[in-house]
Protein backbone atom coordinates (compact mmCIF):
# COMPACT_ATOMS: atom_id res chain seq x y z
CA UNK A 1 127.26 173.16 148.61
CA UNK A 2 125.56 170.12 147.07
CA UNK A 3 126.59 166.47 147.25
CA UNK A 4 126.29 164.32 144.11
CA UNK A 5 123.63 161.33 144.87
CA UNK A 6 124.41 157.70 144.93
CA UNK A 7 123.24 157.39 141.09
CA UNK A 8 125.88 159.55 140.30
CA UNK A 9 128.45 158.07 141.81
CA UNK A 10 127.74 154.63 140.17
CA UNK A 11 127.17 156.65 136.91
CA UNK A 12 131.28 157.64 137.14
CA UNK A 13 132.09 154.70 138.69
CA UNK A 14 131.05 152.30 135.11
CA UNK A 15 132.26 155.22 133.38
CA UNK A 16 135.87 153.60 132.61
CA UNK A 17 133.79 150.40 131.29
CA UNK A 18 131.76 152.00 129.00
CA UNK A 19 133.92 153.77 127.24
CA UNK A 20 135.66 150.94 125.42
CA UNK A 21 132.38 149.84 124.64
CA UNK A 22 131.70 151.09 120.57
CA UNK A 23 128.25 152.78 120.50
CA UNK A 24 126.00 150.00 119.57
CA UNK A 25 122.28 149.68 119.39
CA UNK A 26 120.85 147.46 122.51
CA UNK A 27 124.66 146.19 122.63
CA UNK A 28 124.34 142.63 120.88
CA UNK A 29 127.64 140.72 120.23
CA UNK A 30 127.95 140.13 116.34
CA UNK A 31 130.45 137.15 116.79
CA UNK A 32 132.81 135.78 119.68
CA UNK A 33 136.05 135.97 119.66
CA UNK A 34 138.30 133.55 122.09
CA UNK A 35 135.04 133.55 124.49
CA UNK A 36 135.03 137.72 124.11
CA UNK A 37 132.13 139.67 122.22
CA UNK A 38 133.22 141.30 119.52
CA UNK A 39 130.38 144.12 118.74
CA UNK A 40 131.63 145.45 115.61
CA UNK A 41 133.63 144.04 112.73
CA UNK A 42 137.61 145.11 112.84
CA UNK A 43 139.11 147.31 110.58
CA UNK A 44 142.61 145.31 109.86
CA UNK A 45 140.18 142.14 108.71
CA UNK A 46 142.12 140.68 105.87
CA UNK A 47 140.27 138.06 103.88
CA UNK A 48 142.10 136.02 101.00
CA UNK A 49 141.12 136.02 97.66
CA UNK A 50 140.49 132.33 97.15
CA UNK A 51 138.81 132.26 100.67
CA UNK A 52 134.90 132.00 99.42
CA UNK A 53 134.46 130.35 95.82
CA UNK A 54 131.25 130.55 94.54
CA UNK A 55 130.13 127.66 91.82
CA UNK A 56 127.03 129.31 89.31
CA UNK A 57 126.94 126.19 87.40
CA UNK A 58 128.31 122.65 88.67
CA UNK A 59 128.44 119.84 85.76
CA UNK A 60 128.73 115.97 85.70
CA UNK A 61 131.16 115.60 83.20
CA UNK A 62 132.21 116.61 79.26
CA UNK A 63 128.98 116.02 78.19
CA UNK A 64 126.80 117.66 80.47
CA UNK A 65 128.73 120.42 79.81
CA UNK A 66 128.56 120.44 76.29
CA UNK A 67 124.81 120.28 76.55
CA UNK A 68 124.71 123.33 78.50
CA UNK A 69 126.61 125.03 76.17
CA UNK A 70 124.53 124.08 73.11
CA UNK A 71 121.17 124.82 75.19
CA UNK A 72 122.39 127.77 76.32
CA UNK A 73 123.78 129.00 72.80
CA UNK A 74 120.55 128.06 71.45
CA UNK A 75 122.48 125.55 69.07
CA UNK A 76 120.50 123.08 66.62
CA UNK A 77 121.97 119.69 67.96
CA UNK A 78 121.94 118.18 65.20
CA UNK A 79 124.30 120.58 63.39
CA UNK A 80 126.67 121.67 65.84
CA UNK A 81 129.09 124.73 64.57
CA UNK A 82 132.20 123.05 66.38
CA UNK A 83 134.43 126.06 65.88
CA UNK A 84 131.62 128.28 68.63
CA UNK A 85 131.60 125.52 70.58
CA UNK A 86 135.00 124.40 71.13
CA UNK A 87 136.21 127.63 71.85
CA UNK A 88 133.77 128.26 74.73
CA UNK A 89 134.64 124.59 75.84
CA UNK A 90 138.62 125.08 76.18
CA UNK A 91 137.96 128.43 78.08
CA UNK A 92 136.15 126.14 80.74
CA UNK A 93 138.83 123.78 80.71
CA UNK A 94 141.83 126.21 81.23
CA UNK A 95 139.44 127.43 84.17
CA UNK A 96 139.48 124.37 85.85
CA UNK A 97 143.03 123.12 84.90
CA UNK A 98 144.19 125.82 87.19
CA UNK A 99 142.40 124.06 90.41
CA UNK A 100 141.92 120.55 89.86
CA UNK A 101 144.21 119.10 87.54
CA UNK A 102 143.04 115.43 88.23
CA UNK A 103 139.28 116.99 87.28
CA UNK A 104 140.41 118.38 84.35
CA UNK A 105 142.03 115.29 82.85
CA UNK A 106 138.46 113.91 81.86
CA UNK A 107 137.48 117.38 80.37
CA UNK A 108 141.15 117.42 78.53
CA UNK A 109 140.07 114.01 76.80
CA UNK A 110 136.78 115.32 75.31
CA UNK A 111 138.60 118.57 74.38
CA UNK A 112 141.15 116.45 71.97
CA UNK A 113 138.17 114.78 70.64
CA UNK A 114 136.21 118.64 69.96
CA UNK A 115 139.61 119.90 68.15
CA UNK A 116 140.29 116.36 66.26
CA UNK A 117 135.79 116.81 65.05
CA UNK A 118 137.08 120.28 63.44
CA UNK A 119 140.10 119.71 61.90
CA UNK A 120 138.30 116.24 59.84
CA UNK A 121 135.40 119.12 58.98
CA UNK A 122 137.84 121.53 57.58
CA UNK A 123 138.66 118.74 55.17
CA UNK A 124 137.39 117.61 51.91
CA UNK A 125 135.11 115.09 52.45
CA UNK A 126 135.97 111.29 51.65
CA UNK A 127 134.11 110.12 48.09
CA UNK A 128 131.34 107.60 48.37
CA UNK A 129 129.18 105.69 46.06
CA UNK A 130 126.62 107.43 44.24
CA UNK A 131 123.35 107.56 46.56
CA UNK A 132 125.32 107.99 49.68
CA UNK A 133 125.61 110.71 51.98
CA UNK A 134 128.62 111.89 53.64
CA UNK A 135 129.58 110.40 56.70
CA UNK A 136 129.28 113.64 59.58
CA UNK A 137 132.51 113.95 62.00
CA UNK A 138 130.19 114.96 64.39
CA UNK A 139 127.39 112.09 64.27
CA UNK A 140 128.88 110.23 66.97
CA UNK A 141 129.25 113.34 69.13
CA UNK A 142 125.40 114.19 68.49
CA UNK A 143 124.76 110.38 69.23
CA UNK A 144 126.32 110.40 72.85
CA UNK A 145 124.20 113.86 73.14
CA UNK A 146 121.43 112.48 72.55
CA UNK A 147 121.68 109.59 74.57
CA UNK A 148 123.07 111.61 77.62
CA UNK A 149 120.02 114.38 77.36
CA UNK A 150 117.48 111.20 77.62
CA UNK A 151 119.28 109.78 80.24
CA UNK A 152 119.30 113.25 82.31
CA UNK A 153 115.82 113.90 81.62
CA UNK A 154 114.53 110.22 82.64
CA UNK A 155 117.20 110.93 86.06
CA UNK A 156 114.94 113.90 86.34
CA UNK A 157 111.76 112.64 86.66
CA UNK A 158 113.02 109.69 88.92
CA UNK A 159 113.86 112.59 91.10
CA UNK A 160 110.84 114.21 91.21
CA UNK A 161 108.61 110.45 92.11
CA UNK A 162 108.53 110.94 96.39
CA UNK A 163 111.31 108.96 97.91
CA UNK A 164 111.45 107.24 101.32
CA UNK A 165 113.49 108.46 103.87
CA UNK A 166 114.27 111.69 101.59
CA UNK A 167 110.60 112.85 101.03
CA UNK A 168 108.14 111.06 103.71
CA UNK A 169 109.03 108.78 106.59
CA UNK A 170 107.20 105.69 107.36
CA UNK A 171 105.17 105.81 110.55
CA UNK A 172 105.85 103.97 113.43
CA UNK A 173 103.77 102.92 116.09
CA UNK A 174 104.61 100.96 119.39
CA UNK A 175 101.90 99.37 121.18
CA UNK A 176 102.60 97.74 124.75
CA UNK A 177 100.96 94.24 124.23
CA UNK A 178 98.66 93.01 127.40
CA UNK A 179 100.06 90.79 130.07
CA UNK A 180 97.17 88.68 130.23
CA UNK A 181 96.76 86.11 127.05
CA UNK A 182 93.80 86.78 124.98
CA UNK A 183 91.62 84.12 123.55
CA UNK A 184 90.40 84.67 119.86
CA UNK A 185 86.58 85.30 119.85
CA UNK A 186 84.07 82.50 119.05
CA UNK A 187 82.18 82.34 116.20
CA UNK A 188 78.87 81.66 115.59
CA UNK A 189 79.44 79.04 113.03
CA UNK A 190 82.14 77.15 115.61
CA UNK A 191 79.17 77.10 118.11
CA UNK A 192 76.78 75.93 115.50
CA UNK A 193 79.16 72.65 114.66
CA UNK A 194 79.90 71.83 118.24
CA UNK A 195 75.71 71.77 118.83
CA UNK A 196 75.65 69.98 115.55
CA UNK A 197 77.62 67.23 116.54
CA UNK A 198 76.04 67.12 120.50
CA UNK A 199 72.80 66.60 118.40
CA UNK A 200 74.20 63.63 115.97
CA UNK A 201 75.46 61.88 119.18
CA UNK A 202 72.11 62.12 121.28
CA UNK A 203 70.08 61.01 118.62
CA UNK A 204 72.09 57.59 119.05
CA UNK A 205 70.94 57.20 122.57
CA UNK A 206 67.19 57.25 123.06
CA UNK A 207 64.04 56.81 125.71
CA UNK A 208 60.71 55.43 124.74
CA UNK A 209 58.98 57.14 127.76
CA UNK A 210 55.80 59.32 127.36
CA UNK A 211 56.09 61.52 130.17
CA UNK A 212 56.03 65.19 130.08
CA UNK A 213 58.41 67.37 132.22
CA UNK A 214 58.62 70.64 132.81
CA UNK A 215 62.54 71.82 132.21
CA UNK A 216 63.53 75.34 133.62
CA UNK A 217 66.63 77.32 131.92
CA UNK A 218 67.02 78.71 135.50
CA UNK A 219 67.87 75.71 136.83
CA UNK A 220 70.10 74.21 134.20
CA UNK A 221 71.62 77.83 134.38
CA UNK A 222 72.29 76.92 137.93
CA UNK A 223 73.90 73.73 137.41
CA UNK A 224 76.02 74.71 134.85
CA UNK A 225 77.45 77.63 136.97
CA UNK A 226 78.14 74.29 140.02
CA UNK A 227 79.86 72.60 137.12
CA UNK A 228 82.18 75.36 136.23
CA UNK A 229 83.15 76.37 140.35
CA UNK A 230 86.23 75.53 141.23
CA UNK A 231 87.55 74.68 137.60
CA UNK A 232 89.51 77.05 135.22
CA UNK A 233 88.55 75.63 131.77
CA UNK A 234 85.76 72.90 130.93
CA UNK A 235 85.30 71.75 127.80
CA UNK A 236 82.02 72.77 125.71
CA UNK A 237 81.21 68.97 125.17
CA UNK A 238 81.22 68.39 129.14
CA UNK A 239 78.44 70.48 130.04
CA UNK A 240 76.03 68.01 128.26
CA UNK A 241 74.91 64.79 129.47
CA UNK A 242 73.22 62.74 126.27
CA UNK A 243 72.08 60.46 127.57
CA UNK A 244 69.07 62.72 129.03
CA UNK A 245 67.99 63.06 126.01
CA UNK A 246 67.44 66.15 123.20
CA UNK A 247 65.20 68.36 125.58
CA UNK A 248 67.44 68.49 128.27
CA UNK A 249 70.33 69.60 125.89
CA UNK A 250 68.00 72.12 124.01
CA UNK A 251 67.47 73.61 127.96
CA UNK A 252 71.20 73.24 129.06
CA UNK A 253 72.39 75.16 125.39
CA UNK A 254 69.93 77.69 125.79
CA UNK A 255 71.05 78.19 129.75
CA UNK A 256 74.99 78.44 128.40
CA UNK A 257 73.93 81.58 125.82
CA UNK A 258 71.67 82.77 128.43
CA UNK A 259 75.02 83.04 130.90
CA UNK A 260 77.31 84.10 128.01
CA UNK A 261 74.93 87.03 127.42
CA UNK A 262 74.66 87.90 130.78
CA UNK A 263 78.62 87.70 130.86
CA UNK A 264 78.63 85.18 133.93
CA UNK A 265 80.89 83.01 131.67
CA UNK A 266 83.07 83.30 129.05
CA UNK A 267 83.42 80.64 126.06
CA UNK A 268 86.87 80.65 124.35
CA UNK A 269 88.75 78.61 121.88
CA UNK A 270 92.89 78.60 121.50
CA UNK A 271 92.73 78.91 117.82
CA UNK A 272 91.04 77.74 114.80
CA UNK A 273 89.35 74.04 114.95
CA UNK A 274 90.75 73.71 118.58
CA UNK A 275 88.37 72.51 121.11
CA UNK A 276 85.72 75.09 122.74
CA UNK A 277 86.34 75.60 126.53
CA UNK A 278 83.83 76.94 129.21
CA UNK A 279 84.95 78.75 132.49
CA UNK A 280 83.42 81.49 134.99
CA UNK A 281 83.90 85.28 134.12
CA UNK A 282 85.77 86.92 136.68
CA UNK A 283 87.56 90.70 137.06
CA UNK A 284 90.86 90.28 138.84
CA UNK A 285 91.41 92.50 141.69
């Protein structure tokens, strides 16, 4: 005698369950129904008729649909056979008279004004002077055609030109400005003004001695890094000292670039024409 194995068992146990399942492949849910999954479609599904419209051509008014009517017919615009025309207009307008009555009022207008163009062709024309043409029922029709095909055309091709926030998007950046304030930069001509006018005012104060001294951009490198210690900002001007005459400011301007470049000080200016200030480079901690 032989005892059926656990796999078995659990094989008749689900047994119940899966046989109200439907034989479906991999068992995916098509839809949900009140939170349940509803694997196949029911058979009692009733759908109305006037549940799913579909629209093959929408129009803009009367005359964008008489345009597509003559374009589609193939008609010569300027000579419209109104009788073909009308007819396949008023079958469009009983169509939508049926489902949107306040719609249809607009179409019923131009409609009056199709049958009222056929009835003055079916008459004898009015006599005119000798010369003269005819005046056409339908010119002012044609006119408004022609207008409202340029119109549509010129709509078109504004269409078609890239439009913001339809076709592209303009690009943003955000950029998280520094705590610290920044000095603008220094130019060179700035620097060449300031030396130009340290010049003009040494040249007033002068010494008749004939000595000859040795001057050392080391040194007055030195001494303009004691000057600066201790003090956050000194101006450009205060670094010279005229009255020691021209050599001694050709040394001391020739130790300040010799600092800058060695980036043991830092020369900034608050903004255009503003005075030039002097101070010690430093790295904060």
């Amino acid at each position: 005698m032989t005892h059926p194995s656990n796999h078995d068992a659990l094989a008749d146990a689900a047994a119940p369950e899966l046989a109200g399942m439907p034989n479906v492949v991999d068992n995916v849910a098509v839809a949900r129904l009140y939170g349940e999954p509803l694997f196949t479609m029911p058979r009692d599904l009733y759908i109305p008729p006037d549940a799913l419209e579909v629209f093959l051509e929408a129009f803009e008014g009367p005359l964008d649909l008489l345009l597509y009517l003559i374009r589609k017919q193939n008609f010569n615009i300027l000579d419209i056979p109104m009788a073909g025309l009308t007819r396949q207009y008023l079958v469009y307008v009983d169509e939508i008279r049926g489902r949107n009555l306040e719609l249809a009022a607009e179409y019923l207008l131009m409609a009056a004004m199709l049958i009222e163009i056929k009835s003055r062709m079916l008459l004898p024309p009015k006599k005119v002077a000798e010369g003269e043409e005819a005046e056409d029922p339908r010119a002012e029709l044609v006119r408004r055609l022609l207008e409202y095909e340029q119109m549509k055309l010129a709509a078109a091709r504004l269409n078609a030109v890239p439009q913001f926030g339809r076709d592209f998007l303009k690009a943003q950046v955000y950029i998280e400005q520094s705590l610290q304030p920044r000095f603008p930069d220094v130019h060179l001509v700035d620097l060449q003004e300031a030396w130009r006018d340290i010049l003009k005012r040494a040249k007033l104060v002068q010494h008749h001695k004939i000595t000859r001294e040795e001057l050392s951009v080391r040194e007055h490198m030195s001494m303009v890094l004691k000057k600066l210690q201790g003090r956050r900002f000194v101006e450009f001007e205060e670094l010279f000292d005229p009255h020691k005459g021209t050599p001694v400011l050709v040394v001391t301007f020739i130790a300040l670039l010799e600092l800058a470049k060695e980036t043991l000080i830092e020369i900034t200016q608050a903004e255009v024409f503003a005075p030039i200030y002097v101070r010690l480079a430093y790295s904060p901690a």
